[in-house]
Protein backbone atom coordinates (compact mmCIF):
# COMPACT_ATOMS: atom_id res chain seq x y z
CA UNK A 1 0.00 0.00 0.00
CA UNK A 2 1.32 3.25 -0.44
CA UNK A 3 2.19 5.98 1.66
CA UNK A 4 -0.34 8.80 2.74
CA UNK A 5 -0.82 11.64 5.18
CA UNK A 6 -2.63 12.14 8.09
CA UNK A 7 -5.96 13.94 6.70
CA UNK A 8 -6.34 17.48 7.26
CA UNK A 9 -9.15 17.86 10.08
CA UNK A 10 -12.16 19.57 9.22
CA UNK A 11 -13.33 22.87 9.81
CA UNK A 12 -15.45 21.44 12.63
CA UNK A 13 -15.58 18.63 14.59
CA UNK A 14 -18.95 17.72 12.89
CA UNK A 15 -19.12 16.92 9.14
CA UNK A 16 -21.89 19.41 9.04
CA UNK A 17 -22.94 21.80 12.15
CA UNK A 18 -26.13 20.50 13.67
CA UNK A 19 -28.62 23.19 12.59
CA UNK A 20 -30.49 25.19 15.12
CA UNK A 21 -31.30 28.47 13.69
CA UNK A 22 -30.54 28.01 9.98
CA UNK A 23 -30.33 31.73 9.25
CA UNK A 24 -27.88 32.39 11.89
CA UNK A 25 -25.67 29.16 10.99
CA UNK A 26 -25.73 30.54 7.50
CA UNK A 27 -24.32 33.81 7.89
CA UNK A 28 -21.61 32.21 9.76
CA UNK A 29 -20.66 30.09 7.07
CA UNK A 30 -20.74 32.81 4.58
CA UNK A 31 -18.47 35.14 6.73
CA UNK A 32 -15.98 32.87 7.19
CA UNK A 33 -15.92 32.24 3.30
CA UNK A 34 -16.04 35.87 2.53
CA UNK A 35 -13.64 37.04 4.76
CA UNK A 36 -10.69 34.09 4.70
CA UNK A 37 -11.30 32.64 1.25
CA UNK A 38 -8.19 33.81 -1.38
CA UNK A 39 -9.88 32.53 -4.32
CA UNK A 40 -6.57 30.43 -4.85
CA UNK A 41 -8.55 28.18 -7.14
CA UNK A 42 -7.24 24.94 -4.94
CA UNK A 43 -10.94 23.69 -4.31
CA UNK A 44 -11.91 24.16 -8.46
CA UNK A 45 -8.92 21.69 -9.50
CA UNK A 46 -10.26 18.82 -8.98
CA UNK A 47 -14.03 19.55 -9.14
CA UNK A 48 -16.68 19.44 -11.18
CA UNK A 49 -18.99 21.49 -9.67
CA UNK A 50 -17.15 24.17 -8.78
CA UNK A 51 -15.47 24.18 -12.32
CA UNK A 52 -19.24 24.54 -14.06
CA UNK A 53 -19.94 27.42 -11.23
CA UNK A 54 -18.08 29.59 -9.22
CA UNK A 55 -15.47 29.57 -6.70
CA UNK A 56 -16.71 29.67 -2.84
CA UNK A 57 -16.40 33.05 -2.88
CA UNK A 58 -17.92 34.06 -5.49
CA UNK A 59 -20.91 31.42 -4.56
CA UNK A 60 -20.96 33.10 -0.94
CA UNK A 61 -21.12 36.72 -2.90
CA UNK A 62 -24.19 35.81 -5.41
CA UNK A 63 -26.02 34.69 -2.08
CA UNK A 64 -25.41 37.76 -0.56
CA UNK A 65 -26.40 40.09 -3.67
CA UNK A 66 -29.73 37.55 -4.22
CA UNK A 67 -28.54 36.88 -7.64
CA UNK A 68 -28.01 32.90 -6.61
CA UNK A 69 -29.98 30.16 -8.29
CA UNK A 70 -31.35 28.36 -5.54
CA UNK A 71 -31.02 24.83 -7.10
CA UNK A 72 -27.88 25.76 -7.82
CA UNK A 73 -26.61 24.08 -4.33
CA UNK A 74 -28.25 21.04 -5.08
CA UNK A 75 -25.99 20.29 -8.12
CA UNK A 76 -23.32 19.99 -5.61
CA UNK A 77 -22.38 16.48 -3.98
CA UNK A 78 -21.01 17.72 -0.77
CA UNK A 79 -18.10 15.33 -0.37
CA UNK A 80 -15.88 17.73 1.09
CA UNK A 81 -13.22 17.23 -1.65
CA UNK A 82 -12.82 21.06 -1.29
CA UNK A 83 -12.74 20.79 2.23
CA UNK A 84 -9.84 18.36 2.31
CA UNK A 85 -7.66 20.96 -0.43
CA UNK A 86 -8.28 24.15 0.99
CA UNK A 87 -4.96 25.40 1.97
CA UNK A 88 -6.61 27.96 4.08
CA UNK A 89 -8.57 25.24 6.23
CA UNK A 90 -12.27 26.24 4.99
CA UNK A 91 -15.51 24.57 4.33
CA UNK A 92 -16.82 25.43 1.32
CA UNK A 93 -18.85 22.29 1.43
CA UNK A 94 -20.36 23.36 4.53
CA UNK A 95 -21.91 26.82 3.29
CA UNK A 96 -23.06 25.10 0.29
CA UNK A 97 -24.86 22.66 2.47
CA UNK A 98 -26.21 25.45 4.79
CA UNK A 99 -27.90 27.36 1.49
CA UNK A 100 -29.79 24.11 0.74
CA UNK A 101 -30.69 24.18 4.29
CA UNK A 102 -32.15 27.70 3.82
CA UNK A 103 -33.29 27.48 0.58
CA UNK A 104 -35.01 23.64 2.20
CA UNK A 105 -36.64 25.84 4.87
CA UNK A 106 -37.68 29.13 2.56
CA UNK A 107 -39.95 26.82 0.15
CA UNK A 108 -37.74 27.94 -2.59
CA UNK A 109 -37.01 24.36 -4.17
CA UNK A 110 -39.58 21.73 -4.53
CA UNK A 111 -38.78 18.02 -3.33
CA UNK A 112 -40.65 16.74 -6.11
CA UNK A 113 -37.29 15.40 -7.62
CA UNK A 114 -36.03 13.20 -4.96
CA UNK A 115 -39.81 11.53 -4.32
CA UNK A 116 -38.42 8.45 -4.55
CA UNK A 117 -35.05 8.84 -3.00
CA UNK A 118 -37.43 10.35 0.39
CA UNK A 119 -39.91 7.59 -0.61
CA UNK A 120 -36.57 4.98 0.24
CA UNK A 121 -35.58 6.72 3.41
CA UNK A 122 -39.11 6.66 4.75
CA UNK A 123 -39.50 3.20 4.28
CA UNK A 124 -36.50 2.20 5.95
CA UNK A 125 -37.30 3.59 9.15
CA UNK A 126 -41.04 2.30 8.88
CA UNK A 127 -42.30 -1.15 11.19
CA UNK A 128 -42.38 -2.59 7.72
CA UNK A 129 -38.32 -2.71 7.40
CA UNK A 130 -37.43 -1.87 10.67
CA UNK A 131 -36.30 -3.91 13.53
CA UNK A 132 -34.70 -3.80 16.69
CA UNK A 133 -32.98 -7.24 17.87
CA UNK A 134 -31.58 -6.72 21.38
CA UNK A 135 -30.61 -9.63 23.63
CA UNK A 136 -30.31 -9.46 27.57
CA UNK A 137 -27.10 -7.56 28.60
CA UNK A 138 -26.52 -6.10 24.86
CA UNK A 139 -24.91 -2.83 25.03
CA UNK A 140 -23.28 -3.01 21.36
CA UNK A 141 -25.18 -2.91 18.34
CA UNK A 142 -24.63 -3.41 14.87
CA UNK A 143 -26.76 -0.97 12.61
CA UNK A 144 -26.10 -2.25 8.71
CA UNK A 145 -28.17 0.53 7.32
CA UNK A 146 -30.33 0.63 4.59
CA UNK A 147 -28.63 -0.62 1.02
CA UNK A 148 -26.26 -3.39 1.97
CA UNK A 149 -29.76 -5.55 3.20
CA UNK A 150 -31.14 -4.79 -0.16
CA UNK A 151 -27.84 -5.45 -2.37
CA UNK A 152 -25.94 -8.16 0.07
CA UNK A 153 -28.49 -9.84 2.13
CA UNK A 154 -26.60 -13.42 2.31
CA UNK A 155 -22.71 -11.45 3.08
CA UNK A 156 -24.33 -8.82 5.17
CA UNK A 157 -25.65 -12.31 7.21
CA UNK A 158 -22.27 -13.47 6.80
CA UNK A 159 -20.82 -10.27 8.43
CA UNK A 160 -23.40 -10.17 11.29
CA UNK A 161 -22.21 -14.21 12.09
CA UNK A 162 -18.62 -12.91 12.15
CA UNK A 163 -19.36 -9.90 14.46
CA UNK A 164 -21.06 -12.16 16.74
CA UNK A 165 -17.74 -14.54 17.36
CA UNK A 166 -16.18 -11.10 18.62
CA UNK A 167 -18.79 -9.33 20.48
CA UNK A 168 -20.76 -10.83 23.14
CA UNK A 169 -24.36 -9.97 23.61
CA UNK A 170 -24.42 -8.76 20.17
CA UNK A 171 -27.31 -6.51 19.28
CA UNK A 172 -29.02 -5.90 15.62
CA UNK A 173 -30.89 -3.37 14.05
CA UNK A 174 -32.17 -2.57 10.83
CA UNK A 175 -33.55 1.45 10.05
CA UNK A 176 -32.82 4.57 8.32
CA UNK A 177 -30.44 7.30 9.33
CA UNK A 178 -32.18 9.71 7.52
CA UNK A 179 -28.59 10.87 5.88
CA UNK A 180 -30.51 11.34 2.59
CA UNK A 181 -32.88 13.98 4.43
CA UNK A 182 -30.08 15.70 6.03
CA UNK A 183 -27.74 16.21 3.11
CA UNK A 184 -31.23 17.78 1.25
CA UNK A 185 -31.52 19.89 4.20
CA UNK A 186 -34.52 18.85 5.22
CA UNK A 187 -33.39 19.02 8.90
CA UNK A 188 -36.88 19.18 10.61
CA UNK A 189 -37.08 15.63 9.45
CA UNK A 190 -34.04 14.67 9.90
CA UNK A 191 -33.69 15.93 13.37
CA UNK A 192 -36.93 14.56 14.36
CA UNK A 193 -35.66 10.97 12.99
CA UNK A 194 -32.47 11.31 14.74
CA UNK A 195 -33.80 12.26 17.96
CA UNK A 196 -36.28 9.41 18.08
CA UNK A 197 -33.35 7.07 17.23
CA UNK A 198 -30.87 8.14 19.78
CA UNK A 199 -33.90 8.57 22.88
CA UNK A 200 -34.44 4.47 21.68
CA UNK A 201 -30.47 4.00 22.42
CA UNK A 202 -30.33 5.59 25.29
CA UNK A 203 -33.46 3.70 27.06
CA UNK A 204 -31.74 0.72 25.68
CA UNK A 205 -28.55 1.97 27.06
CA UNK A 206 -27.08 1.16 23.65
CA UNK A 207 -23.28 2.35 24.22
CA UNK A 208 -21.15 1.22 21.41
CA UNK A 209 -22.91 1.36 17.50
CA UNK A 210 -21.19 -0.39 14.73
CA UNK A 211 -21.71 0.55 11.11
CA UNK A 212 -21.16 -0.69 8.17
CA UNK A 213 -22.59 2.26 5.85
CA UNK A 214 -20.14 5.05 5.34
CA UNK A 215 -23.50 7.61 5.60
CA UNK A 216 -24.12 5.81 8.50
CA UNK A 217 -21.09 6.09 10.40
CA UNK A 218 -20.42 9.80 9.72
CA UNK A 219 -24.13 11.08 10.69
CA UNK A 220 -24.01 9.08 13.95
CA UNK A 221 -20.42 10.22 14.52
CA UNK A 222 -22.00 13.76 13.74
CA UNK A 223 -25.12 13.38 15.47
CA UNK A 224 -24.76 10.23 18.32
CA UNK A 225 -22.67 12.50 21.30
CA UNK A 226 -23.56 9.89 23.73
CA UNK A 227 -21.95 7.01 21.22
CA UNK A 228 -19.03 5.24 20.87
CA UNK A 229 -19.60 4.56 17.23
CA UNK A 230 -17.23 2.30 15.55
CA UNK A 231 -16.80 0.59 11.81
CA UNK A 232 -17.63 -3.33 11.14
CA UNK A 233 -13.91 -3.20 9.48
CA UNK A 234 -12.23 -2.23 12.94
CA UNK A 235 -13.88 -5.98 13.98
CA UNK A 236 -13.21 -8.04 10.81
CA UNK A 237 -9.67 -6.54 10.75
CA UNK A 238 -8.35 -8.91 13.59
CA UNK A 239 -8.19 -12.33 12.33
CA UNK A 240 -10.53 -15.37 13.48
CA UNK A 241 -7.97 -17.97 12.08
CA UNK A 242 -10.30 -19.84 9.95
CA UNK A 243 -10.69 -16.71 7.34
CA UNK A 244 -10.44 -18.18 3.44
CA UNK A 245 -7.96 -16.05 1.20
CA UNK A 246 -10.45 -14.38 -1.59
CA UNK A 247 -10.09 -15.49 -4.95
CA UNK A 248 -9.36 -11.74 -6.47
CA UNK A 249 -5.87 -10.73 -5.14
CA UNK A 250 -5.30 -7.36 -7.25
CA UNK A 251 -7.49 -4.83 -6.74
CA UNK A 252 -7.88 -0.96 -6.72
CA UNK A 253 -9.40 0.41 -3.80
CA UNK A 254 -11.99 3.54 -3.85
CA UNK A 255 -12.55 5.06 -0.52
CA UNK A 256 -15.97 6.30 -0.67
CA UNK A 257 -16.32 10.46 0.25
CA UNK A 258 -18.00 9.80 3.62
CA UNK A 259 -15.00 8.21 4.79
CA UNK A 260 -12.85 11.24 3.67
CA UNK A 261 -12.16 12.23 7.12
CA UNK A 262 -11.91 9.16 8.97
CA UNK A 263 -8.52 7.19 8.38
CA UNK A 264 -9.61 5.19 10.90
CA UNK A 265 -12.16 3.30 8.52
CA UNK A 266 -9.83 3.21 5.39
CA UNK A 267 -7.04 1.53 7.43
CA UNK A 268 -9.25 -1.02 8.57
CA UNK A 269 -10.33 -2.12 4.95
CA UNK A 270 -7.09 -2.12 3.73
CA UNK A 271 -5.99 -4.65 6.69
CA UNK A 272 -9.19 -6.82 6.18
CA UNK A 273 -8.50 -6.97 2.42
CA UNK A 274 -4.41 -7.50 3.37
CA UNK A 275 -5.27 -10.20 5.98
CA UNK A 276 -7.17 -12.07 3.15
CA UNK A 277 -4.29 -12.20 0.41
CA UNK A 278 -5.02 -9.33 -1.45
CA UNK A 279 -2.94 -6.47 -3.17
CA UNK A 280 -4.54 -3.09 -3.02
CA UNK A 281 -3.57 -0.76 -5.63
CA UNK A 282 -3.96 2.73 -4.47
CA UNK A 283 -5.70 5.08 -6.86
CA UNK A 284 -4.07 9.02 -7.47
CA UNK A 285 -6.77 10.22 -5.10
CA UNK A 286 -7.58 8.10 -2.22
CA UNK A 287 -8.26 8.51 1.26
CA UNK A 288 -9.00 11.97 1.89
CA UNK A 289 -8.52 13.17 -1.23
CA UNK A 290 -10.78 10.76 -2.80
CA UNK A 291 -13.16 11.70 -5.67
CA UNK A 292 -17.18 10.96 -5.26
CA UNK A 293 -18.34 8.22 -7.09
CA UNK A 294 -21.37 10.60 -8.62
CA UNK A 295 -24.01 9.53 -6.11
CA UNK A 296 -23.26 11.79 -3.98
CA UNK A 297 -25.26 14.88 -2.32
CA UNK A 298 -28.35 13.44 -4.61
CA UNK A 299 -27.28 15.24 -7.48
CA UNK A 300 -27.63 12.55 -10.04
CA UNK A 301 -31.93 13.08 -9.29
CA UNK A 302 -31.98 16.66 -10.68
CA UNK A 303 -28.73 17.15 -13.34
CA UNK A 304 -27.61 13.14 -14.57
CA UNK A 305 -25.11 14.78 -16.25
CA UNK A 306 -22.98 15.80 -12.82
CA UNK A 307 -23.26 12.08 -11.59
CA UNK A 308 -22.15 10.72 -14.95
CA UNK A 309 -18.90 12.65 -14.69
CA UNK A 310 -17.91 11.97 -12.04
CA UNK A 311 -18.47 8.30 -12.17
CA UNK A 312 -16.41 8.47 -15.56
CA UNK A 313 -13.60 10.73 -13.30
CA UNK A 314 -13.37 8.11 -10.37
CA UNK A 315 -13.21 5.41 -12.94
CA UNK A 316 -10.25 6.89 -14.89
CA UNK A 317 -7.77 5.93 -12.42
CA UNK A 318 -8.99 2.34 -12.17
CA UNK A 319 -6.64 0.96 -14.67
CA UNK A 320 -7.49 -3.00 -15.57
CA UNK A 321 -8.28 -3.97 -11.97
CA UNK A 322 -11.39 -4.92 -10.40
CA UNK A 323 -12.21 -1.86 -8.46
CA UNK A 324 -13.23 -2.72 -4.38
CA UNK A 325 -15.06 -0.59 -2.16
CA UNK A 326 -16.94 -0.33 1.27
CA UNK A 327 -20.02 1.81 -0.15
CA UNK A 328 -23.32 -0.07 -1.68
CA UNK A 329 -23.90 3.68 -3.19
CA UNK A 330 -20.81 3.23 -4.71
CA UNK A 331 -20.60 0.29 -6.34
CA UNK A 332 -24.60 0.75 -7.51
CA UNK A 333 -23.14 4.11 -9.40
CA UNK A 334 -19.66 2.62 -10.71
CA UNK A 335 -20.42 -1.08 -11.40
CA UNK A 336 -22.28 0.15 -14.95
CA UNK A 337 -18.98 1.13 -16.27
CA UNK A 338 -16.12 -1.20 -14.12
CA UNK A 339 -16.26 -4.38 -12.65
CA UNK A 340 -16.72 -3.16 -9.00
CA UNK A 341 -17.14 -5.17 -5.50
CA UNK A 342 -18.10 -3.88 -2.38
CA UNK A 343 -16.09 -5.66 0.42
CA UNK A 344 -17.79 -7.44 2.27
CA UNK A 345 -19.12 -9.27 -0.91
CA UNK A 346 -15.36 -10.55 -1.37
CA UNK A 347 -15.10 -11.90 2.24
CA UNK A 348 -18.55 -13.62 2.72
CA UNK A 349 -19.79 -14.03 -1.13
CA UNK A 350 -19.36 -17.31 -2.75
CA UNK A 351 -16.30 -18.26 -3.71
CA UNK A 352 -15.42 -17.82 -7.69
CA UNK A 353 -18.26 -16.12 -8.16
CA UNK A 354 -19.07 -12.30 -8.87
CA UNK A 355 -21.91 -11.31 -7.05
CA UNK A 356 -24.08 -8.90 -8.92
CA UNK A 357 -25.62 -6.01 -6.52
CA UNK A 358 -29.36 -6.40 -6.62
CA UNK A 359 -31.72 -3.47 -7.63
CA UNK A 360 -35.00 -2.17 -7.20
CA UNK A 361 -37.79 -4.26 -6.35
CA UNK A 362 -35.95 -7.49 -5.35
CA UNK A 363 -33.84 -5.44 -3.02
CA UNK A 364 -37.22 -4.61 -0.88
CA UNK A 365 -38.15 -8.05 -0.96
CA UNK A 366 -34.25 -8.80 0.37
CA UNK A 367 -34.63 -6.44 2.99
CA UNK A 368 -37.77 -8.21 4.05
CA UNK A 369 -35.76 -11.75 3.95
CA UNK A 370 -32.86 -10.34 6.09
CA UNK A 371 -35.19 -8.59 8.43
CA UNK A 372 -37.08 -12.27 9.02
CA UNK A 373 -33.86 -14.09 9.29
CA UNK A 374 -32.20 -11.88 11.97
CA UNK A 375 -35.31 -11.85 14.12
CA UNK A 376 -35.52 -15.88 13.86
CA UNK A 377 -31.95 -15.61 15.00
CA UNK A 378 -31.07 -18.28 12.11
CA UNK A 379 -28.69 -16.07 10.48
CA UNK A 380 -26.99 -18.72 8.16
């Protein structure tokens, strides 16, 4: 594996500030940008957006003047690529993430557009999906999140078997973050969600959560103060002793953008995958300089072209290997155009065979499945 830095920290210690008055958190945001940004250009290099747009500056300064389309934060996919560049330590992703909020709250964009994205979310947090699998003594959970039931349901079994031989008491459970609320801005939601969620941990007096959904790890790591919240990958990363080698050894490894700021979760991939036989091939930008796979920020539901390009730019470094990654978002978005497989698919899928990531419908019906085999505790 090759050598990389210790990621820059970002501007605060959430990935987004909780909102509370979304007026006042905006015209925080845009003083900071207004006053310390240089317009070096740093945070346009490498991104699309930005390069179809305007610098953060300028962005911040068409707010200001009212002269800003307000869709036009939408088009952004708030991975924080800027973030992680900006030689002056700002958060241009941050600001842009506060306009939606305000733009979210002012009525000025519709939600018609993401109906079905909203229409997901809703239904993974409802009793029909949900579940909440808690044996006596259980202060550790493991909280899979939403896609990897729907596109892995027999390796995300797998994964939950292999959790349980290291953590005693094991607890499961199956629901929506609400990420895709939160990154819209749709906070009242999202907050009301959130709350609900953590008030059920703490009567539970749920103190350790363990993800294995990049969205999932960074909101509660936002969001979950009262958490210890920790990645599947930390787990799988010290060996059993009875782990088979995979049958792809060369791979290139894409670090989805959620993980940007947390090394902790990239080093513990690249140790599963080394552990198993394989040679990761590190791609130009990796780690927290990583590019967004195009799913991101739910652009791809209003302007296709934004997630096409950069699905085509993440997939121009892969060279000839099969690319791996940790995201289902990710390899849903890049597996049209490279042969792509999410992790835990090489470490619990069948052997010698490529494992296709199911779509819509048959992923609802596999979240049903995965729901009734975890609470009939006959995982395998």
């Amino acid at each position: 594996m090759g050598t990389s830095t210790k990621p820059t920290p970002p501007a605060s210690k959430h990935h987004y500030k909780p909102a509370g008055n979304v007026e006042e958190e905006l015209a925080a945001a845009l003083d900071d940008i207004l006053t310390n940004c240089t317009q070096c250009g740093a945070c346009r290099r490498d991104c699309l957006f930005l390069q179809r747009h305007a610098l953060p500056f300028e962005f911040a300064e068409a707010f200001t003047k009212g002269t800003l389309d307000a869709m036009a934060p939408f088009r952004c996919s708030l991975c924080r690529l800027c973030t992680a560049v900006c030689p002056e330590k700002l958060d241009p992703s941050r600001l842009i993430w506060h306009m939606r909020c305000y733009f979210m709250q002012q009525g000025a964009v519709s939600i018609r557009p993401y109906r079905q994205l909203l229409a997901y979310e809703r239904l993974g947090g409802s009793r029909l999906f949900d579940l909440f699998q808690l044996p006596a003594g259980c202060d550790t959970v493991f909280f899979p999140g939403c896609a990897l039931a729907g596109s892995y349901p027999h390796a995300l079994l797998h994964a939950i078997s292999a959790l349980r031989q290291r953590v005693a008491n094991l607890g499961i459970i199956l629901s929506c973050c609400a990420k895709p609320s939160h990154d819209l801005g749709r906070m009242d939601y999202f907050s009301a969600v959130m709350d609900e969620l953590l008030d059920s941990f703490r009567r539970r007096r749920i103190q350790t959560l363990i993800t294995a959904c990049p969205s999932c790890h960074q909101v509660f790591s936002d969001y979950g103060s009262t958490l210890t919240v920790r990645s599947i990958y930390e787990y799988l990363s010290t060996p059993t002793g009875d782990e088979p080698a995979t049958t792809l050894t060369n791979l290139a490894i894409h670090d989805p953008c959620a993980t940007r700021f947390h090394p902790d979760i990239q080093q513990g991939v690249r140790s599963v995958l080394y552990n198993r036989g394989c040679t990761v091939r590190e791609l130009n930008h990796r780690q927290e300089k990583t590019f967004c796979c195009g799913e991101g920020g739910a652009v791809g539901f209003i302007d296709s072209s934004y997630q096409k390009m950069w699905a085509e730019k993440r997939c121009g470094e892969t060279g000839n290997e099969p690319l791996v990654t940790y995201c289902a978002g990710c390899v849903q978005t890049l597996s049209p155009r490279r042969p792509v497989h999410h992790v835990l698919e090489l470490l619990f899928g069948p052997r010698n065979t490529k494992i296709k990531p199911a779509r819509p419908p048959i992923t609802y019906l596999n979240r049903l499945w995965v729901k009734w085999k975890i609470k009939n505790m006959n995982i395998i």
